[in-house]
Protein backbone atom coordinates (compact mmCIF):
# COMPACT_ATOMS: atom_id res chain seq x y z
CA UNK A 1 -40.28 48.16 56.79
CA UNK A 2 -42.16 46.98 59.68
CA UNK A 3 -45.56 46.68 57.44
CA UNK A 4 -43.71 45.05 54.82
CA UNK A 5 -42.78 42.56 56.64
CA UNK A 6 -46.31 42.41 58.15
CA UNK A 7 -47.75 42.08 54.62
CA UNK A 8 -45.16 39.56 53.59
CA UNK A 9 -46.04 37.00 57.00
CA UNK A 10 -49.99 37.83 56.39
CA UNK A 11 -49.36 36.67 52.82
CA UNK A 12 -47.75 33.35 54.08
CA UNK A 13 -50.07 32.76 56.05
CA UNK A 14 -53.01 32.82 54.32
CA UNK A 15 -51.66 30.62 51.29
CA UNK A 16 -51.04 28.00 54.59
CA UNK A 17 -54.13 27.95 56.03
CA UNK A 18 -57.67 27.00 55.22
CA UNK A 19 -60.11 29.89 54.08
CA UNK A 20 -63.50 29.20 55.89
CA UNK A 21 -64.89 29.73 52.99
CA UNK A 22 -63.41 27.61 51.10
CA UNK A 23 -64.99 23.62 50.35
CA UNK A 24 -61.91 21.02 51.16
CA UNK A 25 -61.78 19.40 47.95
CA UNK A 26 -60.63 23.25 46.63
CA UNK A 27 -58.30 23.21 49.38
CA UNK A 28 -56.51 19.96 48.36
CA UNK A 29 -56.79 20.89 44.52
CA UNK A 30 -54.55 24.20 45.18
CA UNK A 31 -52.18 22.57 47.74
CA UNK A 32 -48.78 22.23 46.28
CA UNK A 33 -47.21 18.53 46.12
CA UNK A 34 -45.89 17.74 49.36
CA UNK A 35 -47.77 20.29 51.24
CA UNK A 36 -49.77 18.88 54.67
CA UNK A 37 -53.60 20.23 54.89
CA UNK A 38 -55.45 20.09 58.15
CA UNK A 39 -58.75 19.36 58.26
CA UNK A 40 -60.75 21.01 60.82
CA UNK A 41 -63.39 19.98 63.18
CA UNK A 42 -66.48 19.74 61.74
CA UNK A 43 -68.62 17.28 59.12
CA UNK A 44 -67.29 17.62 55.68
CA UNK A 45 -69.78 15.96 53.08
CA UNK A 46 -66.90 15.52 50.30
CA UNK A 47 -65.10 12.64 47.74
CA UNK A 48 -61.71 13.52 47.74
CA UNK A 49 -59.36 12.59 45.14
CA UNK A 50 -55.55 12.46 46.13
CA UNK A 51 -53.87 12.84 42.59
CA UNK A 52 -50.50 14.86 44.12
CA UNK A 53 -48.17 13.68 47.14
CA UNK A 54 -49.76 15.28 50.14
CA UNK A 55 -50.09 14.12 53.78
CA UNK A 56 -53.79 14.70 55.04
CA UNK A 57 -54.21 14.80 58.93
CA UNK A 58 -57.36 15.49 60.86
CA UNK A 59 -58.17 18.08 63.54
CA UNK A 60 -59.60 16.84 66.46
CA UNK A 61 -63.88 15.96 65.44
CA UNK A 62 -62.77 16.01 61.90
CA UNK A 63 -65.03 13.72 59.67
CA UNK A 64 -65.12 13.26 55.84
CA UNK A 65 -68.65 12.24 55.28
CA UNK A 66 -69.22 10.19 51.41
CA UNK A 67 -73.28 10.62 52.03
CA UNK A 68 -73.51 7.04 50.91
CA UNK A 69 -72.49 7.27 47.52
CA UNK A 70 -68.97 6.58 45.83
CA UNK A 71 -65.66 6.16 47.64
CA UNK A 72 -64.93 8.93 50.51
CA UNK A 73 -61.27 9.07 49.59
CA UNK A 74 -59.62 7.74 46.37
CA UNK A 75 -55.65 8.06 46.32
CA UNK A 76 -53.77 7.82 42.80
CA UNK A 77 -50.53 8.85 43.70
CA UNK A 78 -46.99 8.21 45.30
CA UNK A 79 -46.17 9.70 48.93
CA UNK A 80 -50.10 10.22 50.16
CA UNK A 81 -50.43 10.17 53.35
CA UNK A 82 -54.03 10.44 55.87
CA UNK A 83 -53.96 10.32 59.02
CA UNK A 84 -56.41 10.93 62.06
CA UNK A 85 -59.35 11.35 60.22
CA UNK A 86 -63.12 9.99 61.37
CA UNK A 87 -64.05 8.83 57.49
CA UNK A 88 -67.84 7.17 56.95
CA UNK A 89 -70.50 6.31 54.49
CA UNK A 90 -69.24 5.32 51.53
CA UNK A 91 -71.60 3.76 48.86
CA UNK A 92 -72.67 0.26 49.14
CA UNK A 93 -71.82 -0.81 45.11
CA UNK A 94 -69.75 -4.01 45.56
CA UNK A 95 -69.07 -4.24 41.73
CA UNK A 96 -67.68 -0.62 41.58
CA UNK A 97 -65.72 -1.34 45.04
CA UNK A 98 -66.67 1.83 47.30
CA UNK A 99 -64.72 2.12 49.82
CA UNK A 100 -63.52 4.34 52.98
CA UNK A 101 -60.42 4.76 51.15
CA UNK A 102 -59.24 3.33 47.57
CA UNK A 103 -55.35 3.31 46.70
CA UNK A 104 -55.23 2.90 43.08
CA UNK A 105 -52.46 0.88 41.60
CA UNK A 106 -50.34 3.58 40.55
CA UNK A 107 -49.79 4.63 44.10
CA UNK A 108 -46.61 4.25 45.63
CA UNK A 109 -45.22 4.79 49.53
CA UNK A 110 -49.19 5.20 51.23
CA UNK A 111 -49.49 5.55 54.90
CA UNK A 112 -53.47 5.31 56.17
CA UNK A 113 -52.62 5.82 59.76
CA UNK A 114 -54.65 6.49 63.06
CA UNK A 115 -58.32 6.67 61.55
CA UNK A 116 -61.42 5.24 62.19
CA UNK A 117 -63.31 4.24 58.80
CA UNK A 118 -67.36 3.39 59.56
CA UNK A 119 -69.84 2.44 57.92
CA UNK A 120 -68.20 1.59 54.46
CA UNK A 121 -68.57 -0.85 52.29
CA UNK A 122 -64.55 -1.94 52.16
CA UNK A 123 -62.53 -0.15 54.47
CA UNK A 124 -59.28 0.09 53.01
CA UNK A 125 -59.83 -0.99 49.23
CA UNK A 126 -55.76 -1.15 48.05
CA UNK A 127 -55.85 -2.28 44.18
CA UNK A 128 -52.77 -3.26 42.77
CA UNK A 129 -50.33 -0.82 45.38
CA UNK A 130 -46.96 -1.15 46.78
CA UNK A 131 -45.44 -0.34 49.92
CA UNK A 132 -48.27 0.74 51.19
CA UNK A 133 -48.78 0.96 55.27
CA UNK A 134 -52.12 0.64 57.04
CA UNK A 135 -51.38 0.80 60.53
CA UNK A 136 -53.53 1.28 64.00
CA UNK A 137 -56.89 2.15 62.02
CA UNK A 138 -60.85 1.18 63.62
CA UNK A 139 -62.40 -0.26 60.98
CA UNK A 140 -66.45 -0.79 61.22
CA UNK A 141 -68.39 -2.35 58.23
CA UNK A 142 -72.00 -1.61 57.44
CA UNK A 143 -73.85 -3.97 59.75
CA UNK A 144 -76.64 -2.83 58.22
CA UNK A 145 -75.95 -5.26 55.40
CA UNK A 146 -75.71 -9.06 54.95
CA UNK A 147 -72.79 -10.15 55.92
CA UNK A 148 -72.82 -11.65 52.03
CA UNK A 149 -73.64 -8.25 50.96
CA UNK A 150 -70.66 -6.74 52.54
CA UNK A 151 -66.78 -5.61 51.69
CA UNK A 152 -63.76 -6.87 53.49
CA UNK A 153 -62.54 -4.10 56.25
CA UNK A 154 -59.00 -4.30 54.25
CA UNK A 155 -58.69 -5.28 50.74
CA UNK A 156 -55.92 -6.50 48.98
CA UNK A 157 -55.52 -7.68 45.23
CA UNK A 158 -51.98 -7.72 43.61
CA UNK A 159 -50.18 -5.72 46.06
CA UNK A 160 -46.28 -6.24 47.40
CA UNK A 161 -44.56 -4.95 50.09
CA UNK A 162 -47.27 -3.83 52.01
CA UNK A 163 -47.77 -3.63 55.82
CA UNK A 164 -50.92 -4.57 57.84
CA UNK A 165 -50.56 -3.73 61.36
CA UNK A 166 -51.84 -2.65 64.92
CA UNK A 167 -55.55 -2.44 62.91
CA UNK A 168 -59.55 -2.80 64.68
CA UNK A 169 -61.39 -4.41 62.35
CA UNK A 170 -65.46 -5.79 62.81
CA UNK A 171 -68.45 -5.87 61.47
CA UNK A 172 -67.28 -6.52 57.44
CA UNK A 173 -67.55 -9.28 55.71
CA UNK A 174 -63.89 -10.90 56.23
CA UNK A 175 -61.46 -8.86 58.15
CA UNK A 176 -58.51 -8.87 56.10
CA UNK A 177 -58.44 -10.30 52.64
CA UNK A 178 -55.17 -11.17 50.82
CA UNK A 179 -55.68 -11.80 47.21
CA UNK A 180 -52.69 -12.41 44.30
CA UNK A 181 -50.15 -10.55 46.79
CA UNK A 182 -46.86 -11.26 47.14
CA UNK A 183 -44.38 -9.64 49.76
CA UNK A 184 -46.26 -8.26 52.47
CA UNK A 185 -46.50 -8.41 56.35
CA UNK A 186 -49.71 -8.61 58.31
CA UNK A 187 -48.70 -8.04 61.62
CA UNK A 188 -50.66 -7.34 65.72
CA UNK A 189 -54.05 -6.81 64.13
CA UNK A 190 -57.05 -7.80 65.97
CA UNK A 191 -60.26 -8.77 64.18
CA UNK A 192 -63.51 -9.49 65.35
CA UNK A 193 -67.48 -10.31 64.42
CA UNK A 194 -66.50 -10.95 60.75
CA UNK A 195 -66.63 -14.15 58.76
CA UNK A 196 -63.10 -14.79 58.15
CA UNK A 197 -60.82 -12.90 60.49
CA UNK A 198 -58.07 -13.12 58.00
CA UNK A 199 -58.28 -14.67 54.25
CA UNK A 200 -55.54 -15.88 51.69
CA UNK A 201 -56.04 -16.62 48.18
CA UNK A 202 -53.07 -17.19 45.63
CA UNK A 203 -50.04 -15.12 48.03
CA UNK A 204 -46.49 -16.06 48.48
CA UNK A 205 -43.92 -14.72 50.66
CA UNK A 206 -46.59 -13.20 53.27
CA UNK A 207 -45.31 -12.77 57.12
CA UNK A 208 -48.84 -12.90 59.09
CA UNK A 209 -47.51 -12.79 62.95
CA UNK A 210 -48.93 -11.75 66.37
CA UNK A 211 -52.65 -11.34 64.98
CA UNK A 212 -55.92 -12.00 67.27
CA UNK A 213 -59.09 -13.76 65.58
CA UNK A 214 -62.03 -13.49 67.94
CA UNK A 215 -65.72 -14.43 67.89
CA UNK A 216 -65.19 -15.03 64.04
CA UNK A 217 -67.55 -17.19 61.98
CA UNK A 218 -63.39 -18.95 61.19
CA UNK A 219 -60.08 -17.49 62.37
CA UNK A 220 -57.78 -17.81 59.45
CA UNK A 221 -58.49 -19.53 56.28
CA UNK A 222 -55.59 -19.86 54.27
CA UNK A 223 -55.72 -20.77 51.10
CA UNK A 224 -53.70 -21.90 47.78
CA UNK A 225 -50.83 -19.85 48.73
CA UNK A 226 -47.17 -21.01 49.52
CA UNK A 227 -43.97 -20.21 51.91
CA UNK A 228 -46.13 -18.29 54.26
CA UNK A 229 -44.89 -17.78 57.56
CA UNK A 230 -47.63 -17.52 60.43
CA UNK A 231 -46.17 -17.23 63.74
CA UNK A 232 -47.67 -16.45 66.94
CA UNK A 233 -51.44 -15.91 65.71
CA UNK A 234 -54.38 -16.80 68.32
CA UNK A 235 -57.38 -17.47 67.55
CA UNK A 236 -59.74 -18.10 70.44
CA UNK A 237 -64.08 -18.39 70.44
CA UNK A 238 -64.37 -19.03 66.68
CA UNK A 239 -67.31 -21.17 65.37
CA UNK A 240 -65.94 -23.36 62.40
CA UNK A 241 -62.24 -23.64 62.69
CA UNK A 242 -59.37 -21.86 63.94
CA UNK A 243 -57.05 -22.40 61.32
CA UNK A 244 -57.87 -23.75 57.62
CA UNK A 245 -54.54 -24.45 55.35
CA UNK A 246 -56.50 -25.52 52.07
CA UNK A 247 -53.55 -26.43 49.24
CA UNK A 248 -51.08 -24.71 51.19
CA UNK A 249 -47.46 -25.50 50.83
CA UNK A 250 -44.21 -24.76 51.76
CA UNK A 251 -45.12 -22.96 54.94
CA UNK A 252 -44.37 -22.23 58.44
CA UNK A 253 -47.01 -22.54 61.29
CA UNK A 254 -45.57 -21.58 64.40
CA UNK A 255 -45.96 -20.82 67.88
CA UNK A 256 -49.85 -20.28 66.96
CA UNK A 257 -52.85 -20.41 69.77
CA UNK A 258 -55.87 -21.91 69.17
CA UNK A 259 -58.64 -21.73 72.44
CA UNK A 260 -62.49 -22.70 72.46
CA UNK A 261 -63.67 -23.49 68.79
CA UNK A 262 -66.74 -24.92 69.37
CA UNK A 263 -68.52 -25.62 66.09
CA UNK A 264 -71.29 -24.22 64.47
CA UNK A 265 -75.01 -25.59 66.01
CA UNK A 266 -78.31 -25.63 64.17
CA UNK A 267 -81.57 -24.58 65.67
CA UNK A 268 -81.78 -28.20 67.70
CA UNK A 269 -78.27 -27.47 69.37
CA UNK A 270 -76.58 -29.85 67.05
CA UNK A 271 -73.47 -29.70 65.73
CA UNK A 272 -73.73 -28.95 61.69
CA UNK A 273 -71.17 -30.97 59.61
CA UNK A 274 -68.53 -29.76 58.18
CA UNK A 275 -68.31 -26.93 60.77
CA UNK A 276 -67.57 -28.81 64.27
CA UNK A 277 -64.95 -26.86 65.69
CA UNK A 278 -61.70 -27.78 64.49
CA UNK A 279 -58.66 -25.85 66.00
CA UNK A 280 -56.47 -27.05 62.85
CA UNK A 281 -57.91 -28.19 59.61
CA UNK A 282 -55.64 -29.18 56.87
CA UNK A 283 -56.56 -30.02 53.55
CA UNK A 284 -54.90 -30.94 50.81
CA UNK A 285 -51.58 -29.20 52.01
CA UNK A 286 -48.14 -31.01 51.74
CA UNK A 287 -44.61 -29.69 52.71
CA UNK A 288 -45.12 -27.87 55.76
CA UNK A 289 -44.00 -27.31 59.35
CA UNK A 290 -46.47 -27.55 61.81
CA UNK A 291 -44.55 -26.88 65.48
CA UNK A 292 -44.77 -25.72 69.07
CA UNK A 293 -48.73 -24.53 68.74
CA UNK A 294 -51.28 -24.68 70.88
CA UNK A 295 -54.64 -26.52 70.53
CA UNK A 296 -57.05 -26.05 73.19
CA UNK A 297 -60.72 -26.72 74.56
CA UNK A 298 -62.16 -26.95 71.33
CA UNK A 299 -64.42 -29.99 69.34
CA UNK A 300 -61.30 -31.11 67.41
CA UNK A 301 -57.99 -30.90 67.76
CA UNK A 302 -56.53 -30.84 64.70
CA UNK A 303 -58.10 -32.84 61.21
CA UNK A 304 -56.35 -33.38 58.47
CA UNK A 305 -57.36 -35.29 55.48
CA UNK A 306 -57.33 -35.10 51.45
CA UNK A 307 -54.03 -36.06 50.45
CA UNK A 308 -52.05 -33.63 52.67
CA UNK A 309 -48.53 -35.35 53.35
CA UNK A 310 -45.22 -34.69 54.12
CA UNK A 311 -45.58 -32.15 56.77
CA UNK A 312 -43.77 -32.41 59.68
CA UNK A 313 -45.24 -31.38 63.06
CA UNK A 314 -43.35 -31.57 66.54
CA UNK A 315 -43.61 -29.30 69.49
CA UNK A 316 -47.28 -28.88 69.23
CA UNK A 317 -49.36 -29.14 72.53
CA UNK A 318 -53.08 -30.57 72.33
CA UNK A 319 -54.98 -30.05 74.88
CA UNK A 320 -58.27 -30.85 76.53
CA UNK A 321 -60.09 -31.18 73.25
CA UNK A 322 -63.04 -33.70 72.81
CA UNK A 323 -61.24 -35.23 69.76
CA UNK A 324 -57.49 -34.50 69.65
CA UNK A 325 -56.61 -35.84 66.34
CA UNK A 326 -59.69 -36.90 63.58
CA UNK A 327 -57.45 -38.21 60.53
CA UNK A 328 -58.81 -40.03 57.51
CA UNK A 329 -56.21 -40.73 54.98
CA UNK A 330 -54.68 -44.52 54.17
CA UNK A 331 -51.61 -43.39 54.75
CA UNK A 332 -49.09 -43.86 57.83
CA UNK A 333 -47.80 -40.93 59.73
CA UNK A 334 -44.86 -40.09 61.92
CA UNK A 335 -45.70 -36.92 63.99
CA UNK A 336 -42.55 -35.89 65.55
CA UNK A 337 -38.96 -34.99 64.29
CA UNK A 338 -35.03 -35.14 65.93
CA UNK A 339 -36.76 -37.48 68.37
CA UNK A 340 -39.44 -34.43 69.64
CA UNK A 341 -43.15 -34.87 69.36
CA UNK A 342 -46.05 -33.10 70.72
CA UNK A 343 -47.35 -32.73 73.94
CA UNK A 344 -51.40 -34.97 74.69
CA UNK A 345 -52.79 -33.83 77.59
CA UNK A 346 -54.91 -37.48 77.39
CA UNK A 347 -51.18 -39.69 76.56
CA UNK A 348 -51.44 -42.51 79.80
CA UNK A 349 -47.45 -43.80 78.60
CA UNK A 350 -44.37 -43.22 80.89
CA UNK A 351 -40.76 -42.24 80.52
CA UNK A 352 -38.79 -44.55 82.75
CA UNK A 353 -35.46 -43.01 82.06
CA UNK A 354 -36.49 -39.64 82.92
CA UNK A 355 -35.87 -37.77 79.69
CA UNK A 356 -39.49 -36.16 78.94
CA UNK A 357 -40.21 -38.62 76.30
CA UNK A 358 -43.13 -40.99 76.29
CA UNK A 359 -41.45 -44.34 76.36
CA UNK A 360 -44.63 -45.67 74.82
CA UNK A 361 -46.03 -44.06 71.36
CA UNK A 362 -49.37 -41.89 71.10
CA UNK A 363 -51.63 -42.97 68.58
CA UNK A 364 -54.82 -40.86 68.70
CA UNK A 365 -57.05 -42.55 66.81
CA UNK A 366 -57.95 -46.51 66.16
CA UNK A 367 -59.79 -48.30 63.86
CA UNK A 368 -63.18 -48.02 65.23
CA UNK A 369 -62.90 -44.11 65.02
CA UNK A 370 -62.62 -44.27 61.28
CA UNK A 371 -65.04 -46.35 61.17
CA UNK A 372 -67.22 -44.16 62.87
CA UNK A 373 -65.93 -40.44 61.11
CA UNK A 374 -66.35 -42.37 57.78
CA UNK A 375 -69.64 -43.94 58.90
CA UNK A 376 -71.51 -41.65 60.80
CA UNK A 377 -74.69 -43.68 61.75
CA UNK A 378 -72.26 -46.34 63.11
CA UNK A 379 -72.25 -44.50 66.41
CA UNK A 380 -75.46 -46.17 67.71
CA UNK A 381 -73.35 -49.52 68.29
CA UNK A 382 -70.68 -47.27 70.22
CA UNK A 383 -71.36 -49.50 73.58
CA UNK A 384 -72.32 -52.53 71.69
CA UNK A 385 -69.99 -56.03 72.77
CA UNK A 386 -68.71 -55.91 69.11
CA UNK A 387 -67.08 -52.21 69.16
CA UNK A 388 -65.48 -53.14 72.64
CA UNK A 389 -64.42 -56.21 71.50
CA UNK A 390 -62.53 -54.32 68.08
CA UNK A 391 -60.95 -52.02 70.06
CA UNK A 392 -59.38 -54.73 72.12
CA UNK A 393 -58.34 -56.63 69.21
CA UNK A 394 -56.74 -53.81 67.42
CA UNK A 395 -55.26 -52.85 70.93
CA UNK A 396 -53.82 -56.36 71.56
CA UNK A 397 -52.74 -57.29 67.68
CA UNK A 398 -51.61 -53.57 66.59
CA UNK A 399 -51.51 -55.16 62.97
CA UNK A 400 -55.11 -54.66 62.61
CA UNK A 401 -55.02 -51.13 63.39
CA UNK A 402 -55.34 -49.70 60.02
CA UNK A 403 -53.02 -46.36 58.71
CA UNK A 404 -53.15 -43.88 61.12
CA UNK A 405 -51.12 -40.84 63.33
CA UNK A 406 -48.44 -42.29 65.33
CA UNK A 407 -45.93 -39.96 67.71
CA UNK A 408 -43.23 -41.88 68.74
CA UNK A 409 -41.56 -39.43 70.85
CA UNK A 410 -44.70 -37.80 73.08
CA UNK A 411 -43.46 -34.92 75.27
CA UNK A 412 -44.63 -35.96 79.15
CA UNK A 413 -44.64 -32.20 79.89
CA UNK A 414 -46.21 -28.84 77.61
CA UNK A 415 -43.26 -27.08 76.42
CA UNK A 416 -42.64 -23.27 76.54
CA UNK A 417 -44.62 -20.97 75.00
CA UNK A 418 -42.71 -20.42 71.27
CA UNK A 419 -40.42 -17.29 70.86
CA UNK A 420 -40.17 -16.30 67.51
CA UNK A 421 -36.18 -15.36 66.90
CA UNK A 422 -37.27 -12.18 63.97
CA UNK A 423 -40.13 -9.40 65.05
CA UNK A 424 -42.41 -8.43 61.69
CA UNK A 425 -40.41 -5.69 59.94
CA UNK A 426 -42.09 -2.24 59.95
C-alpha cells in the first residue's frame, strides 16, 4: 500500500513539474488549459505561443530571451495570464509588429502583470483585445534605435475594456498609444524619455487619471477623440507642450498639473516655433470643460486657437508663466462659469466686498499682443512711443481692444487642489 501510494504522488508530481530536460515551449504545449507553469531561473532563448488558457509566472532570474527576432511571447487566447517574467529582445520589424508580448484579437480576460519587458521593439503590442489588464510592468524600448525607428512601450488598436495601470515605461517611441479604442482606463502610469508620454487617436469613452509625463519630447497629445475624461494627470519638464487636445470634443479636463514646459531650443538657444512650451494647447476642440488645473512655470500658459469654441473653463490656476494666455481667434470669450473663474497669479484687480472675486475683469492679452503673435518681426518696435501709446489707447477706450479672453469673475486666491469624487475602476 505504502509504495502505491508512493508511486501514485511520484506520478503527480512529475506531470506538475518541469523536466530539466525538457525546452519550455514543450512544457507549455503539454500543459493542460488552466494549468500554471513556472519558469525557472535561468535564460530561456524561446517564442512562445499561448494558444490555451494558462497563467505563466516567473521564478526568481527567470528571462525569456526572443534573440532579436520575432515576438518573445504571442497570446491567442482567453484567460492567459504572465506574470513576473524578465522578457527581452524581440525583433526590430515595425511592419510585422514584434513585440515583448502580442495579444491577438481573439484573446479575451489577459493579465500581463509584474514584468519587466527590455529591449523590444513594442512592449505590450494588444491588437484588437478586450478586457485585457496590463498592470505594474518596466517597460524599456530599444534605445539603440531612432526614436522614429521605434514601437510604442504599450500598443493599442481597437481594443475595449482594457486597463492600463501602475506601468514604467521609457525609452520607446511614445509611451502609451491609444488607437480606435473605445472603453478603457489608463490609470497611475508613469512615463518617461519618450516622445509622447501618452497618445490618442480616434477613442471614446477612455478614463486616463492619475498618470505622470516626465522629461517627454510632449506630455499628452490627445487627439480626434471625444467624451474623454482626464483627471488628475501631471505633466512636469516636457519640451513642446504639456497637454495637446487637437479636435477633441466632449471632454473633461480636470484637476490636471502642468509644471516647467519650457519649449524646444535650436542649436543658438532659441526657441523653435511651433514648440515653445505651452502647458495647454488647444486646437480645433469645441464642447469641453476645462476646470480647477494647474498651469505653472512654463513659456505659455495655455494657447488656444483654430476655431475651438464653446468650452467652458473655471477653476483653473495660471501661474508664473511668461505668457499666461496666447489666443488668436476673432472671437469673444467668457472664461468663467456660476460666477467662478480662474485664478492669475499676475491679476493687479481687487475685491472690495471681500468675496474672493476680482471686482475688476482679467483680460490676458491686448491688441498689441496679437499683433505681435500674428506678426512676429513686429517685436523690434516693442519699446517704440507708438506700441506704448496703443496699449494706452486700447487700455483707456476698451472698444479698440479687439476679440479676446475675458474672466469676469478672477479668483483673488488659488483654490484647492481638485479631488476627483470616482477612483479609476480596476
Amino acid at each position: 500500500m505504502f509504495r502505491f501510494l508512493a508511486a501514485l504522488a511520484l506520478a503527480l508530481l512529475l506531470a506538475a513539474s518541469v523536466h530539466a530536460q525538457d525546452s519550455l515551449e514543450q512544457i507549455v504545449a503539454a500543459a493542460t488549459p488552466g494549468a500554471t507553469v513556472r519558469v525557472p531561473a535561468g535564460v530561456h532563448v524561446v517564442h512562445l505561443r499561448l494558444d490555451k488558457p494558462i497563467t505563466l509566472v516567473g521564478e526568481s532570474g527567470a528571462i525569456l530571451d526572443g534573440g532579436d527576432v520575432g515576438d518573445v511571447v504571442r497570446i491567442g487566447a482567453a484567460q492567459v495570464a504572465v506574470r513576473g517574467l524578465t522578457i527581452r529582445h524581440s525583433g526590430t520589424d515595425l511592419t510585422a509588429m514584434n513585440a515583448g508580448i502580442f495579444v491577438e484579437r481573439q484573446a479575451r480576460d489577459v493579465t500581463l502583470e509584474g514584468n519587466r519587458i527590455e529591449e523590444s521593439l513594442f512592449g505590450v503590442y494588444l491588437d484588437g483585445a478586450a478586457n485585457v489588464r496590463v498592470a505594474r510592468n518596466v517597460i524599456r524600448g530599444m534605445r539603440s534605435l531612432r526614436v522614429a525607428d521605434r514601437g510604442d512601450g504599450i500598443h493599442m488598436w481597437n481594443d475595449t475594456g482594457c486597463t492600463i495601470e501602475g506601468n514604467d515605461v521609457a525609452d520607446s517611441r511614445d509611451g502609451i498609444y491609444v488607437y480606435v479604442s473605445p472603453h478603457n482606463t489608463i490609470a497611475r502610469n508613469v512615463v518617461h524619455g519618450v516622445r509622447y508620454g501618452i497618445h490618442y487617436m480616434y477613442s471614446q469613452h477612455n478614463l486616463l487619471q492619475d498618470n505622470v509625463s516626465r522629461g517627454n519630447l510632449a506630455g499628452y497629445a490627445l487627439m480626434s477623440s471625444d467624451h474623454l475624461q482626464v483627471i488628475g494627470n501631471t505633466a512636469e519638464d516636457d519640451d513642446s507642450y504639456g497637454f495637446l487636445l487637437n479636435y477633441i470634443s466632449h471632454s473633461e479636463i480636470a484637476g490636471n498639473q502642468v509644471r516647467r514646459i519650457n519649449g524646444q531650443r535650436d542649436t543658438r538657444g532659441g526657441l523653435i516655433d511651433g514648440t515653445e512650451g505651452k502647458g495647454l494647447f488647444v486646437y480645433l476642440s469645441q464642447f469641453n470643460t476645462i476646470h480647477d488645473n494647474l498651469a505653472a512655470d512654463s513659456q505659455i500658459g495655455i494657447h488656444m486657437t483654430a476655431g475651438s469654441e464653446n468650452n467652458r473653463l473655471w477653476g483653473n490656476r495660471f501661474v508664473d508663466n511668461r505668457i499666461q494666455v496666447k489666443y488668436v481667434q476673432n472671437l469673444a470669450q467668457e472664461w468663467s462659469a456660476n460666477r467662478r473663474g480662474n485664478f492669475w497669479s499676475d491679476y493687479l484687480g481687487w475685491d472690495l466686498d471681500a468675496d474672493g472675486i476680482g471686482d475688476v475683469p482679467f483680460r490676458p492679452n491686448d491688441g498689441v499682443d496679437v499683433l505681435l503673435w500674428k506678426y512676429p518681426s513686429a517685436r523690434n518696435l516693442m519699446s517704440s512711443p507708438a506700441v506704448l501709446l496703443l496699449r494706452y489707447v486700447q487700455r483707456a477706450f476698451p472698444v479698440f481692444t479687439p476679440p479676446s479672453v475675458q474672466d469676469s469673475h478672477p479668483l483673488m486666491q488659488a483654490p484647492a487642489s481638485f479631488r476627483p469624487d470616482h477612483e479609476p475602476r480596476d
